[in-house]
N, C-alpha and C. Protein backbone atom coordinates (compact mmCIF):
# COMPACT_ATOMS: atom_id res chain seq x y z
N UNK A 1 -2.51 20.98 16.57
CA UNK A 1 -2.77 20.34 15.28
C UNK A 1 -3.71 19.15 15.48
N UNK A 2 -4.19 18.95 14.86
CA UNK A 2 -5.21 18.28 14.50
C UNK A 2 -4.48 16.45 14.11
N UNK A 3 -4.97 15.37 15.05
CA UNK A 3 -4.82 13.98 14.70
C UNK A 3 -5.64 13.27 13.59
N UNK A 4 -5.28 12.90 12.70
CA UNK A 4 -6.95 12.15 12.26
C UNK A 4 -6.78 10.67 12.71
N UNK A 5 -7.95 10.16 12.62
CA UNK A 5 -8.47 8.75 12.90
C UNK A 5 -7.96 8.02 12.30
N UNK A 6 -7.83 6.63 12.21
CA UNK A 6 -7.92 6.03 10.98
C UNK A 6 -9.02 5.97 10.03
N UNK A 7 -9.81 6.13 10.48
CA UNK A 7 -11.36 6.38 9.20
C UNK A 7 -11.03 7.60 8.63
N UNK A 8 -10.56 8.72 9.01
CA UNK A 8 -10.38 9.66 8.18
C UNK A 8 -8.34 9.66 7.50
N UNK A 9 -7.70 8.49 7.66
CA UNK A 9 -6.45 8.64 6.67
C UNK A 9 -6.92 7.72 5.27
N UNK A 10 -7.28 8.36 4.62
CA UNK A 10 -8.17 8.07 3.29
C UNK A 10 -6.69 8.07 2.25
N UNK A 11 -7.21 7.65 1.00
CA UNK A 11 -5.73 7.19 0.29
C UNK A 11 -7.02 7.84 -1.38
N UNK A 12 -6.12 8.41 -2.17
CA UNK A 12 -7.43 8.89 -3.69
C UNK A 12 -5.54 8.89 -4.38
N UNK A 13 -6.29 7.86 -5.65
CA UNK A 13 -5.36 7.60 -6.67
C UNK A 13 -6.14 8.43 -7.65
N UNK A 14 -5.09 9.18 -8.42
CA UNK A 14 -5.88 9.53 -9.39
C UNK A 14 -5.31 8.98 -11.04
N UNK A 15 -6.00 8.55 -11.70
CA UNK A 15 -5.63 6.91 -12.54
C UNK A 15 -6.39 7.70 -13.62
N UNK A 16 -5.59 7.17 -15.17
CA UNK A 16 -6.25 7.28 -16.22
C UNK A 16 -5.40 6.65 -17.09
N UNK A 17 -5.76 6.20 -18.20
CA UNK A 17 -5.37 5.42 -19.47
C UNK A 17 -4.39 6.14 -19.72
N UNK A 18 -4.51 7.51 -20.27
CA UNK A 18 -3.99 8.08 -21.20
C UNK A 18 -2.71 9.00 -20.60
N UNK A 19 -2.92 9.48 -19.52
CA UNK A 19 -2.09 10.06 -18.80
C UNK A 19 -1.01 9.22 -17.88
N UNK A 20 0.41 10.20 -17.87
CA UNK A 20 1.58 9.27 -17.01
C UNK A 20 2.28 10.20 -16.42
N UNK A 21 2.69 10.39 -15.85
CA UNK A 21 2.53 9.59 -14.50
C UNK A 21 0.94 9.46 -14.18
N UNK A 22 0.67 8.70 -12.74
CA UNK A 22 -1.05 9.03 -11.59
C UNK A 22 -0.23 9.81 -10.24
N UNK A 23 -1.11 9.78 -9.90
CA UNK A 23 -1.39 10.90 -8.78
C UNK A 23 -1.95 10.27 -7.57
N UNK A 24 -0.90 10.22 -6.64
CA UNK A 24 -1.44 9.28 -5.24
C UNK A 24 -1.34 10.59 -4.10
N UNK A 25 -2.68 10.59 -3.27
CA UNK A 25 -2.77 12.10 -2.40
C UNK A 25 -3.41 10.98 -1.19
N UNK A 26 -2.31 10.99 0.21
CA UNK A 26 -2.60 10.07 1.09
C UNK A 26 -2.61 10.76 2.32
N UNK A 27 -2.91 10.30 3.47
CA UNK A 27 -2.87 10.96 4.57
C UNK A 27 -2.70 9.95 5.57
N UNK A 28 -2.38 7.97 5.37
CA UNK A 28 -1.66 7.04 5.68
C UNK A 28 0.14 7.60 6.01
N UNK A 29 -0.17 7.30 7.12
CA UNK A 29 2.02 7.53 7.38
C UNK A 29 2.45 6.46 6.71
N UNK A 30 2.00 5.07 6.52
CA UNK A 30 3.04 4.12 6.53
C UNK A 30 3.03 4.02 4.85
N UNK A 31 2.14 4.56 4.17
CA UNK A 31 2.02 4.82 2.68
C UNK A 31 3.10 5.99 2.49
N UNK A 32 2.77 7.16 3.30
CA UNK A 32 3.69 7.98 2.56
C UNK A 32 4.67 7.97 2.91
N UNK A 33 5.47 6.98 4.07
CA UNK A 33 6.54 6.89 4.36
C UNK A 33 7.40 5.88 3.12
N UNK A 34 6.43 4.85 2.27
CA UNK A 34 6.83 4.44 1.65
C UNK A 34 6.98 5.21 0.49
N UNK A 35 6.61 5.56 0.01
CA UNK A 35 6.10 6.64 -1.52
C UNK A 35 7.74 7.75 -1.22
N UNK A 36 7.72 8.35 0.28
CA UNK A 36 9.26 9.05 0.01
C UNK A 36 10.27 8.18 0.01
N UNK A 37 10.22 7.16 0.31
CA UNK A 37 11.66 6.67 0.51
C UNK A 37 11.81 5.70 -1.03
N UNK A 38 10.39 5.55 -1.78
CA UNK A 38 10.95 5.39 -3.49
C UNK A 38 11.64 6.50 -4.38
N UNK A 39 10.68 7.83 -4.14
CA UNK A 39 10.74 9.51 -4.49
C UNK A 39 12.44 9.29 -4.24
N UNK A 40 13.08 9.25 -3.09
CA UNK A 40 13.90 9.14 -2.87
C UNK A 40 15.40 8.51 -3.70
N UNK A 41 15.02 7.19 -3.51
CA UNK A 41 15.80 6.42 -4.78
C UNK A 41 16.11 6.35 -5.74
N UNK A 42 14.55 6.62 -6.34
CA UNK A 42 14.04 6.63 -8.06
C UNK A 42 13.44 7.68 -8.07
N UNK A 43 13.86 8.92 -8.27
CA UNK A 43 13.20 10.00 -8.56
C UNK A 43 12.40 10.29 -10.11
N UNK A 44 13.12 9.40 -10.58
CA UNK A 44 12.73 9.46 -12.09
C UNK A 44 11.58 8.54 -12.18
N UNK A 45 11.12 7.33 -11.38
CA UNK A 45 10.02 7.06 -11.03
C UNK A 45 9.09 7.71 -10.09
N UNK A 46 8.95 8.37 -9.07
CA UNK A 46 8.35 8.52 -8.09
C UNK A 46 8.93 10.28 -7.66
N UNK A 47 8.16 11.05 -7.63
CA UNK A 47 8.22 12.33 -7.12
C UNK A 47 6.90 12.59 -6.09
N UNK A 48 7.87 13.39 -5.10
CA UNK A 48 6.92 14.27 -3.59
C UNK A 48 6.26 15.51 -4.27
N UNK A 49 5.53 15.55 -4.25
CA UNK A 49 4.73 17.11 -5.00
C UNK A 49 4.60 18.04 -3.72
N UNK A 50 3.99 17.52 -2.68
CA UNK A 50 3.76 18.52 -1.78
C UNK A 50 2.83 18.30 -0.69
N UNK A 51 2.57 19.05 0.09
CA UNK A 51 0.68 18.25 1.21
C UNK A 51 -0.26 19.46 0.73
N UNK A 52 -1.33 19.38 1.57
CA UNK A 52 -2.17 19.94 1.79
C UNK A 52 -2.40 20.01 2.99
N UNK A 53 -3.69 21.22 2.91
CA UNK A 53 -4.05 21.55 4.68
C UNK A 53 -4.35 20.42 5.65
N UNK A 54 -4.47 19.35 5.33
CA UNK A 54 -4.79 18.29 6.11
C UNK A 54 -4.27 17.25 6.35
N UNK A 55 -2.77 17.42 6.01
CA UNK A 55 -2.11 16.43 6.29
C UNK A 55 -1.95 15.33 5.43
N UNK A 56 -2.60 15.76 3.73
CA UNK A 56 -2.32 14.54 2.53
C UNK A 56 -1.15 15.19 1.96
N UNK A 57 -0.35 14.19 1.48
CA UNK A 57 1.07 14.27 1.00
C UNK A 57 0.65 13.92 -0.80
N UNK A 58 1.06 14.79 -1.60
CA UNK A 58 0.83 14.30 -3.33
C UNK A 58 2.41 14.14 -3.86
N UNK A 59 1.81 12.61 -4.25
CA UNK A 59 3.17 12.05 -5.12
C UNK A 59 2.31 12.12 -6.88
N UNK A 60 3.51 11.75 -7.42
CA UNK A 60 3.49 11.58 -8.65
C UNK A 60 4.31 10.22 -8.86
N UNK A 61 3.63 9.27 -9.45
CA UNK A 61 4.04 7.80 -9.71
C UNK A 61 3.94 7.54 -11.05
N UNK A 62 5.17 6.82 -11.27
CA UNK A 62 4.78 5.93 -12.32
C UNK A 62 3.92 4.54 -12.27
N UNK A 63 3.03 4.75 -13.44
CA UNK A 63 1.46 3.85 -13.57
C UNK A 63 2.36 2.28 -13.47
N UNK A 64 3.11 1.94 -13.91
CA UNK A 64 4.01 0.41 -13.04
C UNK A 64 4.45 0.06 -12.13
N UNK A 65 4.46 1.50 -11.38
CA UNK A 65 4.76 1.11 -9.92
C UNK A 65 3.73 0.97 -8.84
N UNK A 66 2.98 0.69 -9.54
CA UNK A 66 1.76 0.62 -8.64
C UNK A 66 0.53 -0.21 -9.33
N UNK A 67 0.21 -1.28 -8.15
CA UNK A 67 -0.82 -2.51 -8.77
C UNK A 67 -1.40 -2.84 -7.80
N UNK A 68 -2.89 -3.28 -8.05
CA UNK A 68 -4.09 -3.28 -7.32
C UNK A 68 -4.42 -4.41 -7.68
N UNK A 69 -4.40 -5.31 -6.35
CA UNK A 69 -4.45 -7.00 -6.79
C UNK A 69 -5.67 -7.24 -5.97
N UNK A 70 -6.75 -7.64 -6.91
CA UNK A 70 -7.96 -8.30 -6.11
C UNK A 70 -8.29 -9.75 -6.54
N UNK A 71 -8.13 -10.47 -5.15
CA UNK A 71 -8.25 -11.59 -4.77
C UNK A 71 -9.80 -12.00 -4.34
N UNK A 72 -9.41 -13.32 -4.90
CA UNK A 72 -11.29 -14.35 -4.35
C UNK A 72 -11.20 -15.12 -3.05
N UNK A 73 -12.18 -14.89 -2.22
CA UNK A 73 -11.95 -15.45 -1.16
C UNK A 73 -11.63 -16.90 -1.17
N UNK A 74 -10.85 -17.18 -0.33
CA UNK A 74 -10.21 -18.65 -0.30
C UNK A 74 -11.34 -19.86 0.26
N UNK A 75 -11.40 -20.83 -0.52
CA UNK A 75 -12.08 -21.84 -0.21
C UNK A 75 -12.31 -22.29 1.05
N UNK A 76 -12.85 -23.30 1.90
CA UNK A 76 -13.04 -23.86 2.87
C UNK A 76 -11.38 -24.63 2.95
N UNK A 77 -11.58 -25.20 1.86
CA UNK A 77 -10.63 -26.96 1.18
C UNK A 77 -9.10 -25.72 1.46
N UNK A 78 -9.30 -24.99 0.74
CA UNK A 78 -7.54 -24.19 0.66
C UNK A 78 -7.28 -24.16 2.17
N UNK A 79 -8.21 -23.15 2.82
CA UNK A 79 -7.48 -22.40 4.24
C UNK A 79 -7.30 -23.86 5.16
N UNK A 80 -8.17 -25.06 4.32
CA UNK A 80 -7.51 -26.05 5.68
C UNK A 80 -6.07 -26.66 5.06
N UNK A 81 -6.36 -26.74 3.71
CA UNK A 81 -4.79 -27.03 3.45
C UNK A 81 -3.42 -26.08 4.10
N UNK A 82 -3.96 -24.96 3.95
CA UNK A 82 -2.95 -24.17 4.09
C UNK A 82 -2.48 -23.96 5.68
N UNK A 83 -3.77 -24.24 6.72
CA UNK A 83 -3.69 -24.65 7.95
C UNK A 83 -2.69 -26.08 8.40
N UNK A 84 -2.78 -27.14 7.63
CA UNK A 84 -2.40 -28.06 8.28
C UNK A 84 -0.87 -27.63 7.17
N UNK A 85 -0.45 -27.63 6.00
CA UNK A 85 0.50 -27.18 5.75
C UNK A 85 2.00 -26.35 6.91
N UNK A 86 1.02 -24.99 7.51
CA UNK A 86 1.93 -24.38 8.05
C UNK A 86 2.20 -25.19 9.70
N UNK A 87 1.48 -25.91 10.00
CA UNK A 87 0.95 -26.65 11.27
C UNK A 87 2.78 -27.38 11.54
N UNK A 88 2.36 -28.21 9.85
CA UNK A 88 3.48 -29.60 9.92
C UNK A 88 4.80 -28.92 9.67
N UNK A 89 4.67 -27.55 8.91
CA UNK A 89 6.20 -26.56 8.93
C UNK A 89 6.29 -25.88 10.10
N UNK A 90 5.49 -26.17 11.07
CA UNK A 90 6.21 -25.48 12.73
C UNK A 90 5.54 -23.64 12.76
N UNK A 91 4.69 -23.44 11.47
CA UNK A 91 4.69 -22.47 12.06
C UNK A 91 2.87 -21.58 12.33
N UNK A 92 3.50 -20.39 13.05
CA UNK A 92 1.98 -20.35 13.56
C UNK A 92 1.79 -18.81 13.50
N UNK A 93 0.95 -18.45 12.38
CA UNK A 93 0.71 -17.15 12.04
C UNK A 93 1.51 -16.47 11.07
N UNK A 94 2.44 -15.22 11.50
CA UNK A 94 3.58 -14.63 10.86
C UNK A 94 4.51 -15.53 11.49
N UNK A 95 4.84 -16.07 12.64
CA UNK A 95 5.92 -16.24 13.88
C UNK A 95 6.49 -17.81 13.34
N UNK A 96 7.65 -18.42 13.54
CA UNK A 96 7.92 -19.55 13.52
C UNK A 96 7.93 -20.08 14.92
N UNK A 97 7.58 -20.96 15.10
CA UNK A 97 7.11 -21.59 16.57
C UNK A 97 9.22 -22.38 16.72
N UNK A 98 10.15 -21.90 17.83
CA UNK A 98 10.73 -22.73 17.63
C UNK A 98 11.10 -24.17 19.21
């Protein structure tokens, strides 16, 4: 069987106004590991449809469970605030320094 790359685990939402559920067809593990274990829970939100020959998995989502947040790059002034902020709280990166 065939590995793909990460350049080829591609993610296609398929999104429209008018229609509900969308349609998420992924070939990310750590996406579709998430997507079954909602399918799972909330079936009445989130259903497994099936794969394809290549290893994409199709869910069916509800259009609220899913949001696409685009952000502006952070200032000079922020990332140093936010630098000396986590500095004086001990911590460094994800990790707490102890």
């Amino acid at each position: 069987m065939y590995k793909l790359t990460k350049k080829e685990r591609d993610t296609e939402i398929y999104y429209n106004q008018s229609d509900d559920p969308m349609q998420i067809r992924t070939n990310d593990p750590k996406l579709i590991r998430r997507l079954a274990e909602l399918s799972e829970e909330y079936p009445d939100l989130c259903r497994y449809i099936g794969k394809d020959e290549i290893c994409g998995s199709y869910f069916e989502v509800d259009k609220k469970r899913i949001s696409i947040h685009v952000t502006r790059p952070y200032s000079d002034e922020r990332r140093r605030k936010q630098s000396e902020w986590a500095k004086e709280h001990g911590l460094k990166g994800n990790q707490r320094q102890d």
